[in-house]
Protein backbone atom coordinates (compact mmCIF):
# COMPACT_ATOMS: atom_id res chain seq x y z
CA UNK A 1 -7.49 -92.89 -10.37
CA UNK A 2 -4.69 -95.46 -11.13
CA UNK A 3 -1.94 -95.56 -8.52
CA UNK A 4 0.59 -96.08 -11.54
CA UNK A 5 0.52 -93.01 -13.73
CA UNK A 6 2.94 -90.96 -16.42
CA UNK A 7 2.52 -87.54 -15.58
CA UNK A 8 2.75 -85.10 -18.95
CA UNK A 9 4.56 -81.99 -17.05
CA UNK A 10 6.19 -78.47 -18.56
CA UNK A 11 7.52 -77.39 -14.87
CA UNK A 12 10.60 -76.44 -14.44
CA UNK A 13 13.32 -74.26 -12.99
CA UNK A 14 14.78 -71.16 -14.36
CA UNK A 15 17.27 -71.70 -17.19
CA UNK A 16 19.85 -69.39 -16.06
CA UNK A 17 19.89 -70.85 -12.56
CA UNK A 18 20.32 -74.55 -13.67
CA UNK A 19 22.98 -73.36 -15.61
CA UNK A 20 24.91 -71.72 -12.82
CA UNK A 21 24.17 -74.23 -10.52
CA UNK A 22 25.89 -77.03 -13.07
CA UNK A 23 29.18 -74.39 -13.13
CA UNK A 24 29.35 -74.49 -9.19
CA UNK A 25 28.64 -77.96 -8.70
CA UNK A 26 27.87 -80.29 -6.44
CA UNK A 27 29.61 -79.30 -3.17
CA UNK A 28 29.32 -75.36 -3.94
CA UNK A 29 25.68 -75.80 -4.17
CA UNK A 30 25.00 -78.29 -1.27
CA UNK A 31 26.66 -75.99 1.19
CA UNK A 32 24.92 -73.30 -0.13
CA UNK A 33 21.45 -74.38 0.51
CA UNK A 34 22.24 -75.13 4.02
CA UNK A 35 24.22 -78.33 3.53
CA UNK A 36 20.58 -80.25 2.53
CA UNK A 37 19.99 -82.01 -0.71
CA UNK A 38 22.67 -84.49 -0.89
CA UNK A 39 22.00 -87.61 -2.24
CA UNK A 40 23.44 -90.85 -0.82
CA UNK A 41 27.03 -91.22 -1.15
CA UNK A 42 26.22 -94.85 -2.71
CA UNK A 43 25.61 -93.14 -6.29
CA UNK A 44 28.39 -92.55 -7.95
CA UNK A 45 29.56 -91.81 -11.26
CA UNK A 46 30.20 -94.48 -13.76
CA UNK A 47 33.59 -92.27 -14.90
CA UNK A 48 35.26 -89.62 -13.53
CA UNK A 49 35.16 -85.90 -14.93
CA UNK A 50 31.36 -85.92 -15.87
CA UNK A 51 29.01 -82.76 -14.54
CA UNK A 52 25.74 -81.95 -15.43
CA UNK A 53 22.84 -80.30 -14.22
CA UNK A 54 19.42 -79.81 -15.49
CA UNK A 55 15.47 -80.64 -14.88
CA UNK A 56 14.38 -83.67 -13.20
CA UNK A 57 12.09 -86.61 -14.65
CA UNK A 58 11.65 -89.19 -12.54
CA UNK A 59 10.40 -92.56 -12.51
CA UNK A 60 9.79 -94.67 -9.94
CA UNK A 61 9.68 -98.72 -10.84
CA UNK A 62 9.90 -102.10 -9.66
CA UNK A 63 13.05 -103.99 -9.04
CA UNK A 64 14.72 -106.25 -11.78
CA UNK A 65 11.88 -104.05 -14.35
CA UNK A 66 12.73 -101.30 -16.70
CA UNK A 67 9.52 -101.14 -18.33
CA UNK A 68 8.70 -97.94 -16.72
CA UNK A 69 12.44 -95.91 -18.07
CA UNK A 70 11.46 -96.68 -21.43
CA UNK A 71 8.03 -95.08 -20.76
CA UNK A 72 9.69 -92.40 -19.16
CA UNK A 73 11.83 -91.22 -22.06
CA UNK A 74 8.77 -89.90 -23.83
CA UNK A 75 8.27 -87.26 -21.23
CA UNK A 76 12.04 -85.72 -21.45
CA UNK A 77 13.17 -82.75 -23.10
CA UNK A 78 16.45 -81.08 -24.19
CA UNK A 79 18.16 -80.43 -21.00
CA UNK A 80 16.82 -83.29 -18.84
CA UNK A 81 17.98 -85.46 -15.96
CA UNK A 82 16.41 -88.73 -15.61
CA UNK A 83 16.21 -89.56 -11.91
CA UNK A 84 15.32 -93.13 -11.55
CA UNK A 85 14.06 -94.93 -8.03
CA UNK A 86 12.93 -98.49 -7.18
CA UNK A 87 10.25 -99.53 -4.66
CA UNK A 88 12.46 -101.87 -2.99
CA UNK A 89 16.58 -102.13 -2.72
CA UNK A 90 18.16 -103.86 -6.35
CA UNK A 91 21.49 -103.47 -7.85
CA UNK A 92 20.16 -105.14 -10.93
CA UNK A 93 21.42 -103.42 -14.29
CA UNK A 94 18.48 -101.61 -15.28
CA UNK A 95 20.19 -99.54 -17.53
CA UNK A 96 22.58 -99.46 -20.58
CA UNK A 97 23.52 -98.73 -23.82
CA UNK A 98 20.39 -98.76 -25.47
CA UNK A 99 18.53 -96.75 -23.82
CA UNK A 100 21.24 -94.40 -23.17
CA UNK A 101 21.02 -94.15 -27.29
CA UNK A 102 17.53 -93.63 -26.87
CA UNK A 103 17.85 -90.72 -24.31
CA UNK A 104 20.83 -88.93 -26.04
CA UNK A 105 18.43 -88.95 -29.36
CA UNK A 106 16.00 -86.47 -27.00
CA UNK A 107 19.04 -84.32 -25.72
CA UNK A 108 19.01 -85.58 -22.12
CA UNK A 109 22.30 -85.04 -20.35
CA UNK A 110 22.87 -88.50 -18.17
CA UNK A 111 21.39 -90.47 -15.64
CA UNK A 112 20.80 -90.83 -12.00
CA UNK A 113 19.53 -94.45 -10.72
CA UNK A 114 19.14 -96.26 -7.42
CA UNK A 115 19.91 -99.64 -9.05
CA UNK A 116 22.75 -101.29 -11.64
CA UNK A 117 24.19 -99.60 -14.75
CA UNK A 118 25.64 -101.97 -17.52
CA UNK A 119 27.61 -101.09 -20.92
CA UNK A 120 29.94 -99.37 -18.98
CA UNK A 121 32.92 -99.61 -21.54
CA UNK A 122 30.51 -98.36 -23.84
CA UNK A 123 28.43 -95.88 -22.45
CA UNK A 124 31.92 -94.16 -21.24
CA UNK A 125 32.61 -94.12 -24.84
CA UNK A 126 29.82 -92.47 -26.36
CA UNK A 127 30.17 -90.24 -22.92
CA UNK A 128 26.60 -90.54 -21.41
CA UNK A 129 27.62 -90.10 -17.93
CA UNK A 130 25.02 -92.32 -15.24
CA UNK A 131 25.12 -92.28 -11.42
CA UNK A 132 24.35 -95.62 -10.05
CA UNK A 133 23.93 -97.50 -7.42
CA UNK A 134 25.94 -100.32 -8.54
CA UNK A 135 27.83 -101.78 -11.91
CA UNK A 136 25.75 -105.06 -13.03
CA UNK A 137 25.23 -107.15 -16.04
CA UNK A 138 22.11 -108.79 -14.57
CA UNK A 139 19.13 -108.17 -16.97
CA UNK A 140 15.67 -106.89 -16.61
CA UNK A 141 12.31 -107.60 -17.71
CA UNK A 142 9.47 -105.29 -19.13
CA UNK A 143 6.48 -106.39 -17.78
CA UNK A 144 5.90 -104.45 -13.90
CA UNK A 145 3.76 -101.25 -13.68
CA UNK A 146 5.17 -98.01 -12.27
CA UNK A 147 4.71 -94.06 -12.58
CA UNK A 148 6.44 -91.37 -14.28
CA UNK A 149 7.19 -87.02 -13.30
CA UNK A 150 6.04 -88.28 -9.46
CA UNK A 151 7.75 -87.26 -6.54
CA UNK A 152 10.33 -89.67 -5.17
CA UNK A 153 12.91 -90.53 -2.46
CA UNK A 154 16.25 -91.76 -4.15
CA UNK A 155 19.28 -92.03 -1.86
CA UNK A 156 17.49 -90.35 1.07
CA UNK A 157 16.86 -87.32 -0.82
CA UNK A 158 12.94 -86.10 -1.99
CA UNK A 159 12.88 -85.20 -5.79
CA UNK A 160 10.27 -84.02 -7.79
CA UNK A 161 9.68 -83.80 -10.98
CA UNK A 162 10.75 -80.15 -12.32
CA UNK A 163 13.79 -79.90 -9.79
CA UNK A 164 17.37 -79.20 -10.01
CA UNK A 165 19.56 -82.23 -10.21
CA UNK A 166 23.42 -81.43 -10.59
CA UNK A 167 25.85 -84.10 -10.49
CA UNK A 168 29.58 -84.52 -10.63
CA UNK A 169 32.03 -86.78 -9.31
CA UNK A 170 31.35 -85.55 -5.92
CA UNK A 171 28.05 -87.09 -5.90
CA UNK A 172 24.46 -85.84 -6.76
CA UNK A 173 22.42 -83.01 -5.57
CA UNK A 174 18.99 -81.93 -5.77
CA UNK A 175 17.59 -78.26 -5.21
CA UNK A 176 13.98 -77.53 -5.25
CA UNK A 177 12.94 -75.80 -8.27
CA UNK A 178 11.69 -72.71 -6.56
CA UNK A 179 15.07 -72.23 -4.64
CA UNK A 180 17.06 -72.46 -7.76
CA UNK A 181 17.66 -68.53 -8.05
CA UNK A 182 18.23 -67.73 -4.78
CA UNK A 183 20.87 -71.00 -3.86
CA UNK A 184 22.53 -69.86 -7.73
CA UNK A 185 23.32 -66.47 -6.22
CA UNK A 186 24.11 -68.17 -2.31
CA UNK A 187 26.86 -70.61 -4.16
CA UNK A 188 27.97 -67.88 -6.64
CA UNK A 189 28.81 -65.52 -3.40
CA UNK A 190 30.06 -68.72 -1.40
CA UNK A 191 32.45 -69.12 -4.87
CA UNK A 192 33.96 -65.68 -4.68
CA UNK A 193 35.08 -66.13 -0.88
CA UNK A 194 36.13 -69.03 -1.23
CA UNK A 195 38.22 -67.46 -4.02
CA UNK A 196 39.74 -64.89 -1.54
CA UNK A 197 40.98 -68.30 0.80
CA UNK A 198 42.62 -70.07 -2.05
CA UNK A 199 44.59 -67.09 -2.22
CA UNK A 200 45.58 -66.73 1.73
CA UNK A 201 46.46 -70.45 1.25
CA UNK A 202 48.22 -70.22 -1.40
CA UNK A 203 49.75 -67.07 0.24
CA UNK A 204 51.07 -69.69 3.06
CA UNK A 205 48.58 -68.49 5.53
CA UNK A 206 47.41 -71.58 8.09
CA UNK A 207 43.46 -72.38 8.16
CA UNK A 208 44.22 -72.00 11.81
CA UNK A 209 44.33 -68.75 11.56
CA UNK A 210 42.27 -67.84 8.28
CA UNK A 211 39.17 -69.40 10.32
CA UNK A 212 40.26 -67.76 13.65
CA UNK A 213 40.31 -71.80 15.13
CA UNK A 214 42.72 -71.08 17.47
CA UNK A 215 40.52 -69.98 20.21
CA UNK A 216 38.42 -72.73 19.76
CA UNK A 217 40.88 -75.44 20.41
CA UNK A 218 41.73 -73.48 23.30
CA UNK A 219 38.50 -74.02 24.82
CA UNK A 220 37.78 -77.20 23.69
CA UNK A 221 41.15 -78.19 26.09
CA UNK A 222 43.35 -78.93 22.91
CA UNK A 223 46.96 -78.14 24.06
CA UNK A 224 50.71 -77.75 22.82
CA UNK A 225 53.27 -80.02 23.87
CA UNK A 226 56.54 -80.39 23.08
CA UNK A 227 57.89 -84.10 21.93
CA UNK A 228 60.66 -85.65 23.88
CA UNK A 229 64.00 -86.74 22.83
CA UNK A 230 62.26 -90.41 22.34
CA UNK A 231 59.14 -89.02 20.00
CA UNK A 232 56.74 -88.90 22.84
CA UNK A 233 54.93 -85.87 24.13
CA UNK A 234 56.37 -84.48 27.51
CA UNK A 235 53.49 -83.93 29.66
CA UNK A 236 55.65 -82.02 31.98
CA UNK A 237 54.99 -79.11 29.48
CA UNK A 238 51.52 -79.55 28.51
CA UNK A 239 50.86 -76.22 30.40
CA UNK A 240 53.42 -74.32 28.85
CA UNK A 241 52.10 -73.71 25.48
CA UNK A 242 47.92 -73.79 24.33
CA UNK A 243 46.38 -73.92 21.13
CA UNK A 244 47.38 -69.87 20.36
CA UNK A 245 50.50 -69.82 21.16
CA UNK A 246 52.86 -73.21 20.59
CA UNK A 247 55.19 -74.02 23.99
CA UNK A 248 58.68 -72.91 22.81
């Protein structure tokens, strides 16, 4: 069997899932699957306000080569995520207007890619929203061999084809298909408290207390002190007061 292959692939998550995970986004949902699934803080948005979320087709291709995104964008579907990886580190712009045309003509929602984006100016315009790696005007060739729908690391984070990418402009996140229901409900519960603290906050109430952290600097050794006259702390009274109860 070749080692370079374009997998033709139907799996994917559950609609309803990928569509609650895109309302939560991407912190909601990373903490809700146990903090895991972050991708590298390096990709980031090419403009601010973008968030998607939807399947994942990846590609994995050679540096300064883009041969292998134009062979991917056969295999996508209304509702895709192209996730694109390189075999070794490049910032060169693999990607840009073009195919961006390309990929809105089959109803994919944006881009993720471990390499350069150019067209910026442009694709902001016609509002294809791309995580990259870098911004780049250096070109590409067509002419290196790759694979398509294969499992792949891209910014320290496994993704295979059929999983949940959601991105916004706190980064990119993937969730593994088969966990898509059950980290949907885990951010939609994590939502509704969190709900209940924007209201104590709001309210005026401290995080010190809302999260009980009191007791916890007092064991860690954290203590109260009062400031002298000159700004400094007076460690005279650094035993009168500890973290629950301020020295008066």
């Amino acid at each position: 069997m070749s080692s370079h292959v374009i997998v033709r692939t139907d799996v994917a998550p559950p609609t309803d899932a990928v569509k609650r995970l895109g309302e939560l986004g991407v912190s909601t949902v990373h903490e809700a699957q146990g903090r895991t699934g972050l991708l590298g803080h390096l990709l980031r948005p090419i403009y601010p306000g973008a968030r998607i979320a939807g399947r994942a087709v990846t590609v994995s291709a050679q540096p300064g080569d883009n041969l292998m995104i134009h062979a991917a964008v056969e295999q996508t579907r209304p509702g895709d995520v192209l996730v694109v990886t390189f075999t070794s580190p490049t910032t060169d712009g693999a990607f840009g207007e073009l195919l961006a045309t390309s990929l809105r003509a089959r109803g994919v929602l944006g881009l993720v890619i471990e390499a350069g984006c150019r067209d910026v100016a442009e694709l902001t315009e016609m509002r294809f929203p791309v995580w990259s790696r870098a911004v780049s005007a250096q070109g590409t060739v067509k002419a290196s061999p790759g694979s398509v729908n294969v499992p792949v690391v891209i910014g320290g984070a496994y993704v295979r084809p059929g999983d949940v990418i959601v991105a916004d402009d706190d980064g990119v996140a993937v969730v593994p298909r088969e966990r898509a229901q059950a980290v949907a409900a885990a951010g939609t519960d994590r939502q509704a408290k969190e709900e209940e603290k924007r209201r104590q906050l709001a309210d005026g109430v401290l995080g010190l207390d809302m999260y009980h952290l009191r007791p916890l600097l007092d064991r860690l050794g954290v203590r109260y002190v009062d400031a002298t006259d000159g700004g400094s702390p007076d460690e005279g009274s650094a035993d009168g007061g500890s973290a629950g109860q301020e020295a008066s």
